[in-house]
Protein backbone atom coordinates (compact mmCIF):
# COMPACT_ATOMS: atom_id res chain seq x y z
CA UNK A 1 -30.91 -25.62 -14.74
CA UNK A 2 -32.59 -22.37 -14.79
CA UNK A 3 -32.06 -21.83 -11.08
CA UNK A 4 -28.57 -22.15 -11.95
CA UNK A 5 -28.49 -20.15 -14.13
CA UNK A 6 -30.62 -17.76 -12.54
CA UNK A 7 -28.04 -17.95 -9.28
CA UNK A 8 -25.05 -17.52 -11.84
CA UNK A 9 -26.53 -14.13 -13.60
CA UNK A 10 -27.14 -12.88 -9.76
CA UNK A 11 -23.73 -13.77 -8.75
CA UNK A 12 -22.24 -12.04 -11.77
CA UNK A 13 -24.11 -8.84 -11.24
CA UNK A 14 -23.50 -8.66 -7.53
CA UNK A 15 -19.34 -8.44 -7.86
CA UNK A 16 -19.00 -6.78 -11.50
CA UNK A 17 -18.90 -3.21 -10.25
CA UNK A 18 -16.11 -4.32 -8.09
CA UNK A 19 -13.83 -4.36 -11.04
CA UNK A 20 -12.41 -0.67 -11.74
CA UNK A 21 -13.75 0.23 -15.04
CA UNK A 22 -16.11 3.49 -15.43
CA UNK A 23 -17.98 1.87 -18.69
CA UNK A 24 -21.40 1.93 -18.32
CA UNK A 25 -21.88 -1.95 -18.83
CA UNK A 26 -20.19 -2.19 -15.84
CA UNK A 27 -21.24 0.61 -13.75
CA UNK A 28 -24.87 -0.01 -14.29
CA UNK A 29 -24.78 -2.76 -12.02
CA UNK A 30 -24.09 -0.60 -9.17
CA UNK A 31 -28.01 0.38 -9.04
CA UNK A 32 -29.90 -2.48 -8.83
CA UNK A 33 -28.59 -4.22 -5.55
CA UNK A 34 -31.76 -4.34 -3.81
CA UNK A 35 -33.58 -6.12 -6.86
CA UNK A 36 -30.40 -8.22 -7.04
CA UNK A 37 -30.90 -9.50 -3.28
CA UNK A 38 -34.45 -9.88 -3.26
CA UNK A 39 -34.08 -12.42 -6.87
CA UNK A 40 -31.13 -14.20 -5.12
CA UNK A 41 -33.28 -14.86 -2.02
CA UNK A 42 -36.42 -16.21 -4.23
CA UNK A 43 -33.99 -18.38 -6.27
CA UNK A 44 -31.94 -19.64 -3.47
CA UNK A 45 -34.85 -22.10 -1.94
CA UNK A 46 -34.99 -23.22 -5.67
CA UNK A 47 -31.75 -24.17 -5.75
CA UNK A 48 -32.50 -26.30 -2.92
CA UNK A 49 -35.62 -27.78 -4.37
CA UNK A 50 -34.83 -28.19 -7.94
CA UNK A 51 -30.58 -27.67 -8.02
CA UNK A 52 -29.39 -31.00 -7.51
CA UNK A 53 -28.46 -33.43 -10.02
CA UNK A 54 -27.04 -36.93 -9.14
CA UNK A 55 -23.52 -36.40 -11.21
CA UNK A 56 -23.18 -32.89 -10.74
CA UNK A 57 -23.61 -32.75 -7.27
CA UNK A 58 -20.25 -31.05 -6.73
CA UNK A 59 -21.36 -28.30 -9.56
CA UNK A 60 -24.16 -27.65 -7.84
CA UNK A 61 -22.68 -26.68 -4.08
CA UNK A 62 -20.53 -24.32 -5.93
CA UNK A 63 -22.95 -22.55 -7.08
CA UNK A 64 -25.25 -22.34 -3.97
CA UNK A 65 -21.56 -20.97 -2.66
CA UNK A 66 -21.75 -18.89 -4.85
CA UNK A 67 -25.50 -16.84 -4.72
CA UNK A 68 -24.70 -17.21 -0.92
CA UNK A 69 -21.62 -15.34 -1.08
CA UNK A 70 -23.45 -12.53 -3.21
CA UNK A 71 -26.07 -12.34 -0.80
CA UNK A 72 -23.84 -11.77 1.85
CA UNK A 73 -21.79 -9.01 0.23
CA UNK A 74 -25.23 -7.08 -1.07
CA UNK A 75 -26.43 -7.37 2.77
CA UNK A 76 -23.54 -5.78 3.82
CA UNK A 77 -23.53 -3.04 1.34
CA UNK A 78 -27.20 -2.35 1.94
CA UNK A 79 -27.71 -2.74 5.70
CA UNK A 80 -26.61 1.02 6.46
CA UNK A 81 -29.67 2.08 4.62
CA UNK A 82 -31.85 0.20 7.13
CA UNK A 83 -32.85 1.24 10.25
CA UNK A 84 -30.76 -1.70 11.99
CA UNK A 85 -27.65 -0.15 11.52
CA UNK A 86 -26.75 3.39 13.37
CA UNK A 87 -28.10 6.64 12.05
CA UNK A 88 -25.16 8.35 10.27
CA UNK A 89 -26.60 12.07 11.29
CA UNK A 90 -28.75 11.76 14.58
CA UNK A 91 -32.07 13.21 14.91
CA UNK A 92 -31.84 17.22 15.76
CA UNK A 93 -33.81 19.53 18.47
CA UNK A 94 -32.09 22.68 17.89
CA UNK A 95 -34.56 25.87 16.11
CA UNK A 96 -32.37 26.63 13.64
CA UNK A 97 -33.35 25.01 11.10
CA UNK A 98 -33.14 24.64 6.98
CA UNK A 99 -36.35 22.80 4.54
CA UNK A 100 -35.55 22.10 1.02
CA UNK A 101 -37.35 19.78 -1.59
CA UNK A 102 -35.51 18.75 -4.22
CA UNK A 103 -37.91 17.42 -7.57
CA UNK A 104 -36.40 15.92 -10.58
CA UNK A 105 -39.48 17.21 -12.72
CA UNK A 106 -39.01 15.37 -16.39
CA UNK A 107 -38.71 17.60 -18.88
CA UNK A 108 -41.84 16.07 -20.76
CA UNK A 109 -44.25 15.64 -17.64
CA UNK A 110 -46.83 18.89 -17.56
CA UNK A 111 -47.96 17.65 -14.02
CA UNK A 112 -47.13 21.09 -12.46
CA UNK A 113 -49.63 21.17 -10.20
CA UNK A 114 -48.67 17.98 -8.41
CA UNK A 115 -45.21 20.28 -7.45
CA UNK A 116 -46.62 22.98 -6.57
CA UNK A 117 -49.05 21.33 -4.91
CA UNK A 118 -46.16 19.84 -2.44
CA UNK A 119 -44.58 23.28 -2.47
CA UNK A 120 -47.47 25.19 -0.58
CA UNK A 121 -47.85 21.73 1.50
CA UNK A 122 -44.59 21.41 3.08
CA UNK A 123 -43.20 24.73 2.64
CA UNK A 124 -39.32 24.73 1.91
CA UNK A 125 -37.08 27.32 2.54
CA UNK A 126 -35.38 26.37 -1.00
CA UNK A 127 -36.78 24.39 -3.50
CA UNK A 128 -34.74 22.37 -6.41
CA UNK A 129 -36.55 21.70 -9.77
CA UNK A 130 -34.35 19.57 -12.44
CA UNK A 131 -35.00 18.90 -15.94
CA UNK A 132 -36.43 21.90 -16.28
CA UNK A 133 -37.15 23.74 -19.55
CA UNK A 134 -38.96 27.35 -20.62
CA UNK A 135 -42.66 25.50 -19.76
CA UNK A 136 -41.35 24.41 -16.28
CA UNK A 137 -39.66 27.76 -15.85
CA UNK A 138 -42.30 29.71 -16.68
CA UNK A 139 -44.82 27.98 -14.06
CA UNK A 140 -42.15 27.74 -11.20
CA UNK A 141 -41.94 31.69 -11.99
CA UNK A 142 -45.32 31.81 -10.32
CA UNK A 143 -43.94 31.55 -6.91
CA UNK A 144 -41.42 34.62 -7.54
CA UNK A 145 -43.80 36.43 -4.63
CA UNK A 146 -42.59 33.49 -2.10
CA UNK A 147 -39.35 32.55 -3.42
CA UNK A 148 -37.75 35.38 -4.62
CA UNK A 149 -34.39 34.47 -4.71
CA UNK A 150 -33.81 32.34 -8.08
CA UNK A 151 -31.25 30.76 -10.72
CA UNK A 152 -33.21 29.66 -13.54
CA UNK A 153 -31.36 28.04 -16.11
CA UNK A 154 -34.07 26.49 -18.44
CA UNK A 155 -32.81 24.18 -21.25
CA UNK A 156 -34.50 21.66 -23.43
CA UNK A 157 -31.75 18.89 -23.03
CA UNK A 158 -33.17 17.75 -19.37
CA UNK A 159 -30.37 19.10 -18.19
CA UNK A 160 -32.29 22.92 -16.94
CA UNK A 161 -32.58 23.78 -13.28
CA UNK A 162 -34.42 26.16 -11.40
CA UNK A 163 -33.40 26.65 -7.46
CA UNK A 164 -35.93 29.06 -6.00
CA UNK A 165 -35.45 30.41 -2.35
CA UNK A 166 -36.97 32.07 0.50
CA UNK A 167 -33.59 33.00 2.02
CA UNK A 168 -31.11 35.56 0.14
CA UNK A 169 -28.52 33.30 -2.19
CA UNK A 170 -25.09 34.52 -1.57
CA UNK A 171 -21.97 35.09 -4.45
CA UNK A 172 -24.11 32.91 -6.52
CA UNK A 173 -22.42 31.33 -9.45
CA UNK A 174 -23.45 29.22 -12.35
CA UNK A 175 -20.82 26.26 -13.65
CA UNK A 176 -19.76 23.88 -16.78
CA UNK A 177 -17.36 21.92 -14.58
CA UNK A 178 -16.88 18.68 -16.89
CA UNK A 179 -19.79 19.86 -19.74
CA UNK A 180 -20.38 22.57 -21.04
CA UNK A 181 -24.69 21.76 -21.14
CA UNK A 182 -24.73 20.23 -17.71
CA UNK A 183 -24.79 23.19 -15.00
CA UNK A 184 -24.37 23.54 -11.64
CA UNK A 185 -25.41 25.73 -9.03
CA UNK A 186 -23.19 27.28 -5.92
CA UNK A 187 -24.20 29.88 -3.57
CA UNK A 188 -24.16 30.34 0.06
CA UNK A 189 -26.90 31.15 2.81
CA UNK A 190 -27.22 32.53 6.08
CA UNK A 191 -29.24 30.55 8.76
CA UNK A 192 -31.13 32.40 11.21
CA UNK A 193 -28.44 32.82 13.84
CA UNK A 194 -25.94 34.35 10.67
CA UNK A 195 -23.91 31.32 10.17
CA UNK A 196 -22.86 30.71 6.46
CA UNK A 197 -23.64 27.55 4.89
CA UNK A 198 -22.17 26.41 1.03
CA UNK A 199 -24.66 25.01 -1.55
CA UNK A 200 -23.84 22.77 -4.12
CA UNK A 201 -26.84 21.78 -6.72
CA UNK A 202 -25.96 19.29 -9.23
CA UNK A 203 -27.45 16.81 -11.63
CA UNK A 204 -24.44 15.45 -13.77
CA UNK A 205 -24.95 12.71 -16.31
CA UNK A 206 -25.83 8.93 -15.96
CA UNK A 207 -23.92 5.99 -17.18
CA UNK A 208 -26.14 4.47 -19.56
CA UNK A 209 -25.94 4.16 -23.51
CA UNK A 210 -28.27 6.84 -24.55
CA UNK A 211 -26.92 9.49 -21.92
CA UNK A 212 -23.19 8.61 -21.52
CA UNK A 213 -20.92 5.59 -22.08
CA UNK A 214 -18.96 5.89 -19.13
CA UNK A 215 -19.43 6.94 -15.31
CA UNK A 216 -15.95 9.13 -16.01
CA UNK A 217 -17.65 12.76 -16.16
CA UNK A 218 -20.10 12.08 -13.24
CA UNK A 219 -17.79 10.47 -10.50
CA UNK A 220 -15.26 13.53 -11.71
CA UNK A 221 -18.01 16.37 -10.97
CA UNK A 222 -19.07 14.38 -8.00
CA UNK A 223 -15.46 14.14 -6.61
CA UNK A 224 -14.58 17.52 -7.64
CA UNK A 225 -17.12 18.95 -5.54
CA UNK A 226 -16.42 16.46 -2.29
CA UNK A 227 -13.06 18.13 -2.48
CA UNK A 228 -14.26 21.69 -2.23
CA UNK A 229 -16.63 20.70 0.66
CA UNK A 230 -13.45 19.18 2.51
CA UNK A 231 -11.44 22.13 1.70
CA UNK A 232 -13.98 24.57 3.33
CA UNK A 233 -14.94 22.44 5.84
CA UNK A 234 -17.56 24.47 7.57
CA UNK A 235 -21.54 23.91 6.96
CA UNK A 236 -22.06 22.61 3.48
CA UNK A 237 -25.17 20.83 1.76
CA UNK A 238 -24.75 18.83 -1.49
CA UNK A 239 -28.09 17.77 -3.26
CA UNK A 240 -29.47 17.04 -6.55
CA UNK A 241 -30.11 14.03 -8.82
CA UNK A 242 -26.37 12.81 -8.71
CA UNK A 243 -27.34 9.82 -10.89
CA UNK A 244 -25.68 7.34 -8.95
CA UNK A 245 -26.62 5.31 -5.64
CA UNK A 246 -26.06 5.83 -2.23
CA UNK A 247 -23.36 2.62 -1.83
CA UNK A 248 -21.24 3.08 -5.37
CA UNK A 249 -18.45 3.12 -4.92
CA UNK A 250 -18.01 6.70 -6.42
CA UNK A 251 -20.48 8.07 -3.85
CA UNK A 252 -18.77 6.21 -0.88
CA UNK A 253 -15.42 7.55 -2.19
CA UNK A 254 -17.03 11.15 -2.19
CA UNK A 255 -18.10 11.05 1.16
CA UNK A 256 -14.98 10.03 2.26
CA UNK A 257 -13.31 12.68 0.70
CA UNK A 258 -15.90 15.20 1.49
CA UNK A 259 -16.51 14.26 5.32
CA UNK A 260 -20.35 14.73 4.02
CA UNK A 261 -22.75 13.14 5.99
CA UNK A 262 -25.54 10.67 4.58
CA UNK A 263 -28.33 11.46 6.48
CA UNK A 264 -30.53 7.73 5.04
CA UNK A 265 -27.96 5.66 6.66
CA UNK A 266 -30.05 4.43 9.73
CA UNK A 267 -33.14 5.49 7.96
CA UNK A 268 -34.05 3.55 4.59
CA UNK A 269 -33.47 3.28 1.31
CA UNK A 270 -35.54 6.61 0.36
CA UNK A 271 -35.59 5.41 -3.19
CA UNK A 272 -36.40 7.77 -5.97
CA UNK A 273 -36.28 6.33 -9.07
CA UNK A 274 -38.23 4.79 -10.90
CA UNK A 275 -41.28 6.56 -9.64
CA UNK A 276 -43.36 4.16 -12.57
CA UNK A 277 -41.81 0.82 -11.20
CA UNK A 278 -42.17 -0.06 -8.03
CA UNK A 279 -40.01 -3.37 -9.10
CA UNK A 280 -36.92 -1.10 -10.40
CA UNK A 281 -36.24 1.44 -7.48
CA UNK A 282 -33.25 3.14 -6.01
CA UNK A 283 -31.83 6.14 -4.60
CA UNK A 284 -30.56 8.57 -7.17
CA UNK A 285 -32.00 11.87 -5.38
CA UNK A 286 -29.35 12.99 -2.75
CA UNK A 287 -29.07 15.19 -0.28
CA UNK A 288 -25.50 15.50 1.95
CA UNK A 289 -24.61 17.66 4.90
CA UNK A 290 -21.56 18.12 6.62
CA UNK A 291 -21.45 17.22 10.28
CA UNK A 292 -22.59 20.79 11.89
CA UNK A 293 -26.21 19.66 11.09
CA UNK A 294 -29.20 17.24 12.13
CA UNK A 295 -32.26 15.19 10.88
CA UNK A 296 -35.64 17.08 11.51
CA UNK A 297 -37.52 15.41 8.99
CA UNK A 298 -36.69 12.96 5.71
CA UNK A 299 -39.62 12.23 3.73
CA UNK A 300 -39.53 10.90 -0.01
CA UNK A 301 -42.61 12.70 -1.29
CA UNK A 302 -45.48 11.40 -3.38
CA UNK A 303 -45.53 11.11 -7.00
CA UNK A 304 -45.14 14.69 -9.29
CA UNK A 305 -45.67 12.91 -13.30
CA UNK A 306 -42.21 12.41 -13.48
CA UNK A 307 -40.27 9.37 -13.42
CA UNK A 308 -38.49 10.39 -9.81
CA UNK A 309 -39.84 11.23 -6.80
CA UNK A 310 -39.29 14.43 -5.18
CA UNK A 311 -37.13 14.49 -1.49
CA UNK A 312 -38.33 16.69 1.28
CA UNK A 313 -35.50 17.17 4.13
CA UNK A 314 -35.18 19.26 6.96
CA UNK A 315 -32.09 19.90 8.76
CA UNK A 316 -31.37 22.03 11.81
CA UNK A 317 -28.12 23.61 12.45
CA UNK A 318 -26.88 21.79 15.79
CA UNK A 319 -22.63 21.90 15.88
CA UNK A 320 -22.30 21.04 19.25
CA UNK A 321 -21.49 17.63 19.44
CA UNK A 322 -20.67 17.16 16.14
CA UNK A 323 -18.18 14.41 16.63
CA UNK A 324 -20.96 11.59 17.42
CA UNK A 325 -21.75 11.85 13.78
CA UNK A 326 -18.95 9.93 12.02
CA UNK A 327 -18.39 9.32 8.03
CA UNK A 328 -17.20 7.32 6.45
CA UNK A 329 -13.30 6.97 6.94
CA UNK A 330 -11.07 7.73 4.33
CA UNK A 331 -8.67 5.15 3.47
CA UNK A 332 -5.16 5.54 2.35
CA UNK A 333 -5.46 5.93 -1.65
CA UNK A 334 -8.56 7.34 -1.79
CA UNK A 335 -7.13 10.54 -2.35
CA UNK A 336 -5.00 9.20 -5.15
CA UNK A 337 -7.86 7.64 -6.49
CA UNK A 338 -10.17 10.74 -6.70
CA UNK A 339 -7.37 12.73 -8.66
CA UNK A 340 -7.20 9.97 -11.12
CA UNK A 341 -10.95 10.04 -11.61
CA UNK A 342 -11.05 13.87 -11.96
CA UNK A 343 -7.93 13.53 -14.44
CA UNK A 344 -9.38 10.98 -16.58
CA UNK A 345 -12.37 13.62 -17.52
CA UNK A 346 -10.19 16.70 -18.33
């Protein structure tokens, strides 16, 4: 019976999120898909072994149907984010090129060093700190001689952010889109050869009870800023914690209306959270470029303290040829869909 069960809870967890509802009860389930496949493969072989009863028989192929069925939809939502399936942006060659680490810090974590430490190491042209507050300010303010170029926007919510950069930040502006506590960051940058490329920076909130009982404010900010990516359509990067996973359906829905590129499809999970679990991991730490760039290097980073793990990328700027690198198509209604969402939070 508990293998039943077991295969029933699975089953249930695996198709939830499929039904259109932003509360969190439901949205949570979009995270744990990998921990979700690896239980249903353990249980299945008990099914097997221990399932069967001599009257329920009947029962009892239903629900091996059933954890099978699961198990084939979460393969096919996770497979792109293996390296069996094609790489969504190839790798690059071109010397024009772009390094950023991105570090969801936790606000209570005093593990500076560790960050810093990966800062000197690898040596991004732009770094991202979130969670920051005045402590985490005030240390990051140490590498003003490097990284000149800064928005620091400390707060004591976990909601602060410091970008720090190497390369001038353009018309930089600092927004409340759905809240006024959770900021984001826009500015542009000029690559080496002088072409212009639009930054994004966010870190909206999760859907979970002590943060936010609904997914309705995140997929809006999300979605809100896939449609300003599609509307300028030339280089773009989006990055951040986005506090959702790589195959939601919100973040599939932005990159179809964003024509942002994924640059983990092909490559692996690159799972940042929960840096304390190694059980309870997925990718909340994002980083997504439009089609005029390539892979260099994508490296989840070791541990800083905090309960993510930082992302280093880097990207060179390599247009030519930029129709081998496909996202995902958008579908009639997505559109339609993505103006609902951003309605519902205004």
């Amino acid at each position: 019976m508990i293998f039943q069960l077991l295969a029933l809870f699975i089953t249930i967890g695996t198709f939830i999120p499929l039904i259109r509802c932003d509360y969190w009860m439901i949205r949570g389930w979009d995270f744990p898909r990998i921990q979700l496949f690896v239980a249903g493969l353990l249980v299945m072989p008990g099914l097997f072994i221990f399932g069967f009863s001599d009257s329920e028989t009947g029962r009892d192929w239903l629900i091996i149907f059933l954890l099978a069925s699961a198990l084939l939809a979460l393969a096919i939502w996770m497979w792109r984010y293996t390296p069996l399936h094609k790489k969504e942006v190839l790798d690059g060659t071109s010397e024009i090129r772009i390094k950023f680490l991105v570090s969801n810090v936790l606000m209570y974590n005093r593990k500076s060093d560790k960050l810093l430490s990966h800062i000197r190491e690898y040596q991004p042209d732009i770094f991202v700190a979130l969670e920051t507050d005045k402590w985490w300010n005030d240390k990051l303010s140490n590498l003003s001689g490097q990284y000149p170029h800064a928005v620091e926007l400390p707060q004591e919510d976990t909601y602060g952010m410091v970008v720090r950069s190497r390369i001038p930040l353009i018309g930089t502006t600092v927004e409340y889109i759905i809240r006024e506590n959770i900021p984001s960051v826009h500015a542009a940058i000029h690559l080496s050869d002088g072409t212009l490329v639009k930054l994004h920076i966010l870190h909206p909130k999760p859907p979970f009870p002590d943060e936010d009982s609904t997914s309705t404010d995140r997929d809006a900010e999300l979605l809100i800023i896939g449609k300003r990516a599609e509307e300028h359509g030339g280089p773009t990067i989006v990055l951040g914690d986005l506090n959702d996973v790589a195959w939601s359906r919100t973040t599939r829905l932005f990159q179809k209306i964003s024509r942002l590129l994924d640059p983990r499809v092909g490559r692996g999970f690159f799972s940042t959270f929960h840096a304390h679990h190694w059980f309870l991991r997925w990718p909340l730490d994002h980083i997504f470029i439009s089609d005029h760039f390539r892979v260099i290097h994508l490296k989840r980073l070791p541990s800083v303290g905090s309960d993510h793990f930082p992302m280093f990328a880097e990207f060179c700027y390599q247009p030519e040829g930029a129709n081998h690198q496909e996202a995902p198509e958008e579908q009639s209604g997505d559109k339609a869909e993505a103006d609902e969402k951003i309605s519902a939070a205004n």
